[in-house]
Protein backbone atom coordinates (compact mmCIF):
# COMPACT_ATOMS: atom_id res chain seq x y z
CA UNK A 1 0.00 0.00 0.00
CA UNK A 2 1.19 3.39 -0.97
CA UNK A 3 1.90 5.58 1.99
CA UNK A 4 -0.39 8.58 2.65
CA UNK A 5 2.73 11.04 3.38
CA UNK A 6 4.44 11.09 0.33
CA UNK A 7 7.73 12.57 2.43
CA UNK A 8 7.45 14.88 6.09
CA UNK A 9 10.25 16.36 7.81
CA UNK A 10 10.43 17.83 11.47
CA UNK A 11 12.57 19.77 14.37
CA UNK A 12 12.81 19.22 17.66
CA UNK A 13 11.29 16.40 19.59
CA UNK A 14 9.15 13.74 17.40
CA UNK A 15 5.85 14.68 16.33
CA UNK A 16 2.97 13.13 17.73
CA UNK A 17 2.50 10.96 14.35
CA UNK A 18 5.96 9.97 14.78
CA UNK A 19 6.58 10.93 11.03
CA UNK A 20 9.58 12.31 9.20
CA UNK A 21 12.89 13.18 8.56
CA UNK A 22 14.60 14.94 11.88
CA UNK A 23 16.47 18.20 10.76
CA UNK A 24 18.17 20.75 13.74
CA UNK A 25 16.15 23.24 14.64
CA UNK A 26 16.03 26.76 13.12
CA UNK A 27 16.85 25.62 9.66
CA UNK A 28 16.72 27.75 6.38
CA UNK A 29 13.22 27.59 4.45
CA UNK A 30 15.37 25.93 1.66
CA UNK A 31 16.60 23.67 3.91
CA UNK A 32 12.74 22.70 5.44
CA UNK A 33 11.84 22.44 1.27
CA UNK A 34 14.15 19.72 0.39
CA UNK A 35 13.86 17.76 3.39
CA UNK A 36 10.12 18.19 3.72
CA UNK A 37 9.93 16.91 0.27
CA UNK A 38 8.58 20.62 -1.09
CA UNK A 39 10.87 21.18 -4.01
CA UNK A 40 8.67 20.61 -6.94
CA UNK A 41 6.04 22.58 -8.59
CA UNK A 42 2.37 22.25 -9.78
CA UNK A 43 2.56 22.37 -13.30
CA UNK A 44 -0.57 22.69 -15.55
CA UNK A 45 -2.01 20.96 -19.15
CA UNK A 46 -4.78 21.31 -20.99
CA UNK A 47 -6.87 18.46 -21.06
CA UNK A 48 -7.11 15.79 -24.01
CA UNK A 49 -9.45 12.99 -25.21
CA UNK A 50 -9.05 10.97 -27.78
CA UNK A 51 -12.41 9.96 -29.62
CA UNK A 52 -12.33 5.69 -31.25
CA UNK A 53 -12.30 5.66 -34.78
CA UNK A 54 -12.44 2.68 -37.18
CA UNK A 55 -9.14 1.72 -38.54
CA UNK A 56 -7.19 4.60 -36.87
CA UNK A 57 -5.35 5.61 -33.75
CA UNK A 58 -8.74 7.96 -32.97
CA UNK A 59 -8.78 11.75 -33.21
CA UNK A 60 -7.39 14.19 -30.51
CA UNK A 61 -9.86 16.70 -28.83
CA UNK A 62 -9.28 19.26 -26.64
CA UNK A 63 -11.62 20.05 -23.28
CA UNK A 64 -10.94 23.83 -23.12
CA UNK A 65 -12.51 24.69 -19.42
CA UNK A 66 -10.52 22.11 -17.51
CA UNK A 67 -6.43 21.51 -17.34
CA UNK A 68 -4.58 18.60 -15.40
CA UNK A 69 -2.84 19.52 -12.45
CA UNK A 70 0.64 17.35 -12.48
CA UNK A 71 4.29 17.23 -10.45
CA UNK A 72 6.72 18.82 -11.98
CA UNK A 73 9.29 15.95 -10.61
CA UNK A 74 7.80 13.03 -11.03
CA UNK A 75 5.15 14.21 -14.03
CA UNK A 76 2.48 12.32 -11.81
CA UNK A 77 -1.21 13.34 -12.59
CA UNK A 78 -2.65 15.05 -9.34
CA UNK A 79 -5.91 16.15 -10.23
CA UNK A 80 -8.54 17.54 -12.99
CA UNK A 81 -9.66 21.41 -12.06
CA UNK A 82 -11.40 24.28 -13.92
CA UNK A 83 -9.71 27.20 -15.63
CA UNK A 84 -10.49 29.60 -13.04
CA UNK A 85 -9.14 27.35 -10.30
CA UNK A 86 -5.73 28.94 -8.87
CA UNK A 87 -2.66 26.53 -7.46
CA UNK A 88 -0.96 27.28 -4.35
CA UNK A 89 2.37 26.08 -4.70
CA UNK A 90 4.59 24.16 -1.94
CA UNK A 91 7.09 26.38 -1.44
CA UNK A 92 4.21 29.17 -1.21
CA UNK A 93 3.31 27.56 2.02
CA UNK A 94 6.76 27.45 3.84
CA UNK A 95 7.31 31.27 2.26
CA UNK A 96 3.88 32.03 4.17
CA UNK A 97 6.37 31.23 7.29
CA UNK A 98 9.72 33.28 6.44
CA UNK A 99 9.20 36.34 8.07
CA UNK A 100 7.37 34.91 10.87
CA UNK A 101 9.97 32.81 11.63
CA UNK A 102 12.74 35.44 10.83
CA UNK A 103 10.88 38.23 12.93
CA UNK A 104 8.48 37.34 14.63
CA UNK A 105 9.56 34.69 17.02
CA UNK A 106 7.68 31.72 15.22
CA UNK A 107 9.59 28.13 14.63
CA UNK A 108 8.98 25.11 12.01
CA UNK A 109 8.33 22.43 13.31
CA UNK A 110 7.00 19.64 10.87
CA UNK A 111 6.05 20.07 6.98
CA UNK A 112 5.41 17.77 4.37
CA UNK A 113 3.37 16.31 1.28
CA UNK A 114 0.52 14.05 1.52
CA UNK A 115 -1.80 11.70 -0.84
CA UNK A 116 1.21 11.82 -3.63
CA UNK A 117 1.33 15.74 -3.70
CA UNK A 118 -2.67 16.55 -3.63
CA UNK A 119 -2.29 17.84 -0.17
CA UNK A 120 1.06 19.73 1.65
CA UNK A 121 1.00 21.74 5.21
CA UNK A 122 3.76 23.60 7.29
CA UNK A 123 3.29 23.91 11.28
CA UNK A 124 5.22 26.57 13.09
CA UNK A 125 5.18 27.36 16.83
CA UNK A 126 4.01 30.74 17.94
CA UNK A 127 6.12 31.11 20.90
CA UNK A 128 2.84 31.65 22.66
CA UNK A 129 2.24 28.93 25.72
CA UNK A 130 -0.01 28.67 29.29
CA UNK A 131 0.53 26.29 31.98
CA UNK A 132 -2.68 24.68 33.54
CA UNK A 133 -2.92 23.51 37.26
CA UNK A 134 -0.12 20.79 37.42
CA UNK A 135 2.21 21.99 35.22
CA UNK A 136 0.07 20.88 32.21
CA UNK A 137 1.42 23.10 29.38
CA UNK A 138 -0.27 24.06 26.47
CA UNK A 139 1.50 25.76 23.59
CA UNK A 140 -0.01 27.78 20.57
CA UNK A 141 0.69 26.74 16.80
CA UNK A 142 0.29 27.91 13.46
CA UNK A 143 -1.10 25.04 10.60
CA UNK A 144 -0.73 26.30 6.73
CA UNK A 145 -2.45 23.63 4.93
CA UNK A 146 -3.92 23.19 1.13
CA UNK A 147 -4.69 20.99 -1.74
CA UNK A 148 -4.61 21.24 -5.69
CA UNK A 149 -7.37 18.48 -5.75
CA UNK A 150 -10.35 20.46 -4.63
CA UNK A 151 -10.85 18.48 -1.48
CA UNK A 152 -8.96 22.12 1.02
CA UNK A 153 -9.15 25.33 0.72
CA UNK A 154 -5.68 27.13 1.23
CA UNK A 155 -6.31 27.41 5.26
CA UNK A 156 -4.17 28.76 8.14
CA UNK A 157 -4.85 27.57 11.29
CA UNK A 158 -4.14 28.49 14.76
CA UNK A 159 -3.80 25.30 16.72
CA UNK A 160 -2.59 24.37 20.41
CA UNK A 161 -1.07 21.19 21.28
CA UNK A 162 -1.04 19.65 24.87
CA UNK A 163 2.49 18.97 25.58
CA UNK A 164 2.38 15.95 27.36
CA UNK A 165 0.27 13.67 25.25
CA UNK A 166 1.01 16.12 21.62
CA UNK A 167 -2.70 16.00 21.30
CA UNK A 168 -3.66 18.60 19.23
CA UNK A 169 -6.95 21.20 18.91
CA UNK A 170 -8.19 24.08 16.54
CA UNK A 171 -8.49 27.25 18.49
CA UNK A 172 -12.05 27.97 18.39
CA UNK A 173 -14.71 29.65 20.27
CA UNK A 174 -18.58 29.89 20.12
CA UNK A 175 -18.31 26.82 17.59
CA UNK A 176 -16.42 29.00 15.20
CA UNK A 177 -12.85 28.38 14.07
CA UNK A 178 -10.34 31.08 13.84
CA UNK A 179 -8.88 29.62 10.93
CA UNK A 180 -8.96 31.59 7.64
CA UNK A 181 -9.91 29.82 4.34
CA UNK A 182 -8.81 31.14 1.34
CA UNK A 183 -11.14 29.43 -1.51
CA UNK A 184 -9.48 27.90 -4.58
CA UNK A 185 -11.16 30.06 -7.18
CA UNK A 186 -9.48 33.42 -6.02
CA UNK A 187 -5.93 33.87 -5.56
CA UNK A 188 -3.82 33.24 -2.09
CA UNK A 189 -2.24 36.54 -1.08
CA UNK A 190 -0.17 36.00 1.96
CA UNK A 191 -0.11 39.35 3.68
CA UNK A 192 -3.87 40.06 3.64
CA UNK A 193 -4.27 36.28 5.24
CA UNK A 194 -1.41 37.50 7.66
CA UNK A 195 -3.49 40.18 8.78
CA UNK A 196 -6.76 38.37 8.89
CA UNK A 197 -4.46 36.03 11.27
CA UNK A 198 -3.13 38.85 13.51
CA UNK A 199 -6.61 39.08 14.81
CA UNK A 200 -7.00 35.50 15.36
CA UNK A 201 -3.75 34.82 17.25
CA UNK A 202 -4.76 37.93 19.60
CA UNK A 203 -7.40 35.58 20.85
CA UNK A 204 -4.86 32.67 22.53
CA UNK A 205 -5.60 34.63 25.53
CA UNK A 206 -9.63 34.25 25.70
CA UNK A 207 -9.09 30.68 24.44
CA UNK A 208 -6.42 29.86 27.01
CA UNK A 209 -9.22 31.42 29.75
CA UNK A 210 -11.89 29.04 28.73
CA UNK A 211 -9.60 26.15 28.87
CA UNK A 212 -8.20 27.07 32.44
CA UNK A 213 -12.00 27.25 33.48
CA UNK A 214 -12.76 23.82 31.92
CA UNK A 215 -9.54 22.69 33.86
CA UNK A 216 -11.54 23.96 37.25
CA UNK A 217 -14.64 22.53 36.23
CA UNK A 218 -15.22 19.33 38.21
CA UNK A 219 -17.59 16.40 36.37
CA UNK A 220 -19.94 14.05 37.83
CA UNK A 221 -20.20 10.53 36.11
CA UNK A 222 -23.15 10.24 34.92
CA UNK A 223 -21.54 13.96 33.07
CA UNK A 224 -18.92 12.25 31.90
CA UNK A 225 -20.91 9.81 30.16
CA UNK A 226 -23.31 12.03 28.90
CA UNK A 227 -20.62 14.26 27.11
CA UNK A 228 -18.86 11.27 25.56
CA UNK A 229 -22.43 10.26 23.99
CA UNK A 230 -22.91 13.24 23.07
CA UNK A 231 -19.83 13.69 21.04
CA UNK A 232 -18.82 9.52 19.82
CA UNK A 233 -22.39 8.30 19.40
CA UNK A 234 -24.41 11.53 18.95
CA UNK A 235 -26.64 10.27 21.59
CA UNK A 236 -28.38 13.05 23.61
CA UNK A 237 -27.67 12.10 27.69
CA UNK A 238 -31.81 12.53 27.90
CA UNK A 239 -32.84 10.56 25.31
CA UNK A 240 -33.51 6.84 25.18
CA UNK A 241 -30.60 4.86 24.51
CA UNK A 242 -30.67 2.81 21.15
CA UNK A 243 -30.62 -1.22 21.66
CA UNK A 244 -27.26 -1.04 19.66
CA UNK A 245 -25.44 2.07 21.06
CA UNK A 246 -23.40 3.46 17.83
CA UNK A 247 -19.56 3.73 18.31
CA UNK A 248 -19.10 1.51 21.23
CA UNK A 249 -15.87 0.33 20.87
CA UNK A 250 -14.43 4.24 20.70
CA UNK A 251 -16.99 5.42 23.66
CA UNK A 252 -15.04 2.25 25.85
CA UNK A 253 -12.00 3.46 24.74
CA UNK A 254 -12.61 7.16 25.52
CA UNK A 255 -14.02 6.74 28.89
CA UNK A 256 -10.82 4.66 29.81
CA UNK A 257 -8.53 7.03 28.65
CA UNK A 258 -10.55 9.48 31.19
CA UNK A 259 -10.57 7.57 33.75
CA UNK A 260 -6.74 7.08 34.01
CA UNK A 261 -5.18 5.57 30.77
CA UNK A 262 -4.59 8.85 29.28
CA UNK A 263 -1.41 10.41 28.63
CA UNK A 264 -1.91 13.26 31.72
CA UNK A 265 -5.07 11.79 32.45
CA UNK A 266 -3.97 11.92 36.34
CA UNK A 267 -2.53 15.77 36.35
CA UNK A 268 -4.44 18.15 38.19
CA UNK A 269 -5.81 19.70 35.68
CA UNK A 270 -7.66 16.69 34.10
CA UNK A 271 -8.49 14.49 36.52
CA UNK A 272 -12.27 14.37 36.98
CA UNK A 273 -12.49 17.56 34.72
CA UNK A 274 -14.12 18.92 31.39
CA UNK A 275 -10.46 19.51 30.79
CA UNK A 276 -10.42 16.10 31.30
CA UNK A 277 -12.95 15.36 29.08
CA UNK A 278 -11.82 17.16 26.17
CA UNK A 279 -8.52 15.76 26.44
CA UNK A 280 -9.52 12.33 26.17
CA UNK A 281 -11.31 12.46 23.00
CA UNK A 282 -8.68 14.54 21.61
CA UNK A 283 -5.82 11.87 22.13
CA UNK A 284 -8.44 8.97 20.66
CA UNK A 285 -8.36 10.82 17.64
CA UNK A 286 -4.71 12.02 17.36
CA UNK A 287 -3.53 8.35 18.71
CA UNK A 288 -5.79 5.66 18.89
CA UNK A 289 -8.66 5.96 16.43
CA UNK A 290 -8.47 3.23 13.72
CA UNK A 291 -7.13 4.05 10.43
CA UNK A 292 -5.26 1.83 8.25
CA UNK A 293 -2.03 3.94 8.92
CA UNK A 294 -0.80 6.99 11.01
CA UNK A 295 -1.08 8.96 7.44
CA UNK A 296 -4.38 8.58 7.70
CA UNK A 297 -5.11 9.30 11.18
CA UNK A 298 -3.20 12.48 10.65
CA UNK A 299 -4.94 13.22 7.29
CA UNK A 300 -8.36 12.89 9.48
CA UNK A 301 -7.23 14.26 12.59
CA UNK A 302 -6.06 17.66 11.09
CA UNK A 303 -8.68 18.06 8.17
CA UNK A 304 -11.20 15.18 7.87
CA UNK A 305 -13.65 13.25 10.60
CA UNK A 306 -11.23 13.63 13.25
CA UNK A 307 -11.05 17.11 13.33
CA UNK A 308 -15.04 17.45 13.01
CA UNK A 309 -15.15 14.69 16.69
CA UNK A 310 -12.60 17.34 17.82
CA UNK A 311 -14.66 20.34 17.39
CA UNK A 312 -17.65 18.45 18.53
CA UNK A 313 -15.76 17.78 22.15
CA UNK A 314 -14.45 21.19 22.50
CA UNK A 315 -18.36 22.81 21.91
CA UNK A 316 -20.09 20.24 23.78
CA UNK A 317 -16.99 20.64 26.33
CA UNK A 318 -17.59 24.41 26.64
CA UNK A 319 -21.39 24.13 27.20
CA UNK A 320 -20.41 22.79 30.54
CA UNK A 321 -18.81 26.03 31.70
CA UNK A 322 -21.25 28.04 30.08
C-alpha cells in the first residue's frame, strides 16, 4: 500500500505521528523544502481525449474549461480542475512562514506532502504557551495547509497542542474556528491572510481562559458519560438509549482514557475535569482511532472526521462552563 505522506520532515522532539525526517532546529526555508519533500512545482495541461475511430489511432480533442494539475518531478497526474481554479504552490506555504519565523519569534516544526502531492501543510510554533494547574502546558501553533485536488481550501490555522500527550486542537470559540480559508477560485495573497491572522492569534488569551476554566470545572459521572455520547455516538444524555449504542468500541475506549489511561489523564488539571474530558477524546483521535495507517489518522485528525469529533468535544466541552 502506498503511503499517505508522500515525504514529512520535522525539528525538535518527534511529532505526535511519529513521522519524518529529523532536521536541527532553526533551519533555512530551503533547507525545510528539500527535506520536507517541497521542491517541486504544480505544473498545468490542458486536457485531451481521444475519440475511437475505425481503422485509426482515434482523433485528438481538446476540453478547453478544464487543465490537469501534475508534479513537476515526477510528471504524476494530481488532479482535474477548472480554468479559473488557482494553485498554491509548496514552497508558497513554507514562504507564508519566512518572516514569521525570521521576525516574529515563530519556529517550524513539521512540513510535508501528503496523498502523492494533492495535499502539503507547514506547522510553526508561535512562541505563545499557558501552563494549567499541574504543570500541564499548552503551547499555541500555526497550521498552513492546502490541496490542488479540490478536497482544502488554502487554510491557516491556529492550533494548540497539549504537551504531554502532543494531542492537538483548533483554536475555536462559540463553535467558530479562527482559521482563515482562502477558496481555490481566487488567488492566495499571503499578507492580507497575515493580517486576517493577527486578529486571530490575539485571541490565545480568551481561548487559554476558557480552557483554564474547563480545567476547574469538576464532572460528575453520569456527566462524563453524557458528554462522551454526546460527542462519539451523537446520543443526547436525555434521550432513550438505542438497543445497539453506535460507536461503542471508541466510547469504551474514551471513557478509559478518562478515567486514568490517558497520557496526563492523572494531572491536576484533568483528573475528573471537562479539561479532562476534552482531552480524552482529543488523544483517541490524534492516537488511537483506527485508520489503516498513522497517514491517515493524521490526514483525518487535522482536516477530515477527526477534526469534526474534535470540534464536537471542545463545543459540547464548553457548554459545561457556560
Amino acid at each position: 500500500m502506498a503511503h499517505l505522506v508522500e515525504t514529512m520532515a520535522y525539528a525538535g522532539a518527534a511529532p505526535w505521528h511519529g513521522l519524518g525526517n529529523q532536521l536541527t532546529q532553526k533551519q533555512p526555508i530551503e533547507i525545510w523544502q528539500r527535506e520536507a519533500g517541497m521542491d517541486w512545482k504544480i505544473q498545468e495541461s490542458p486536457v485531451h481525449f481521444k475519440s475511437d475511430s475505425i481503422g485509426t489511432l482515434g482523433a485528438i480533442h481538446s476540453f478547453p474549461e478544464q487543465k490537469v494539475l501534475f508534479r513537476s518531478d515526477t510528471k504524476a497526474p494530481l488532479s482535474v480542475v477548472s480554468q479559473r481554479y488557482h494553485t498554491v504552490q509548496p514552497r508558497e506555504v513554507l514562504e507564508f512562514y519566512r518572516d514569521l519565523t525570521e521576525v516574529s519569534g515563530y519556529e517550524l516544526e513539521t512540513a510535508g506532502v501528503l496523498k502523492g502531492g494533492r495535499k502539503f501543510w507547514a506547522l510553526a510554533r508561535t512562541g505563545q504557551g499557558a501552563a494549567l494547574k499541574g504543570n500541564d502546558q499548552v503551547n499555541g501553533y500555526l497550521l498552513l495547509a492546502t490541496s490542488c485536488d479540490g478536497t482544502l481550501a488554502t487554510t491557516a490555522t491556529p492550533t494548540t497542542v497539549r504537551v504531554v500527550c502532543n494531542n492537538t486542537l483548533t483554536i475555536a470559540l462559540d463553535g467558530t474556528s479562527r482559521a482563515i480559508k482562502v477558496p481555490h477560485n481566487t488567488r492566495f495573497d499571503p499578507k492580507a491572510v497575515k493580517k486576517q491572522l493577527g486578529i486571530a492569534v490575539s485571541q490565545w488569551d480568551e481561548f487559554m481562559y476558557r480552557m483554564r476554566t474547563l480545567s476547574e470545572r469538576k464532572v460528575q459521572w453520569h456527566e462524563a458519560l453524557g458528554f462522551f455520547m454526546t460527542v462519539l455516538c451523537d446520543v443526547s444524555p436525555n434521550s432513550k438509549l438505542p438497543e445497539v449504542l453506535p460507536n461503542e468500541r471508541a466510547l469504551r475506549k474514551v471513557q478509559a482514557l478518562y478515567e486514568s489511561q490517558g497520557r496526563g489523564a492523572t494531572l491536576a488539571s484533568a483528573n475528573g475535569t471537562a479539561w479532562g474530558l476534552l482531552n480524552a477524546v482529543t488523544e483517541y483521535v490524534d492516537h488511537e482511532r483506527r485508520a489503516r495507517s498513522n497517514e491517515y489518522r493524521m490526514d483525518s485528525a487535522w482536516f477530515g472526521q477527526g477534526a469534526q469529533i474534535k470540534q464536537r468535544a471542545l463545543d459540547t466541552a464548553l457548554q459545561l462552563v457556560a
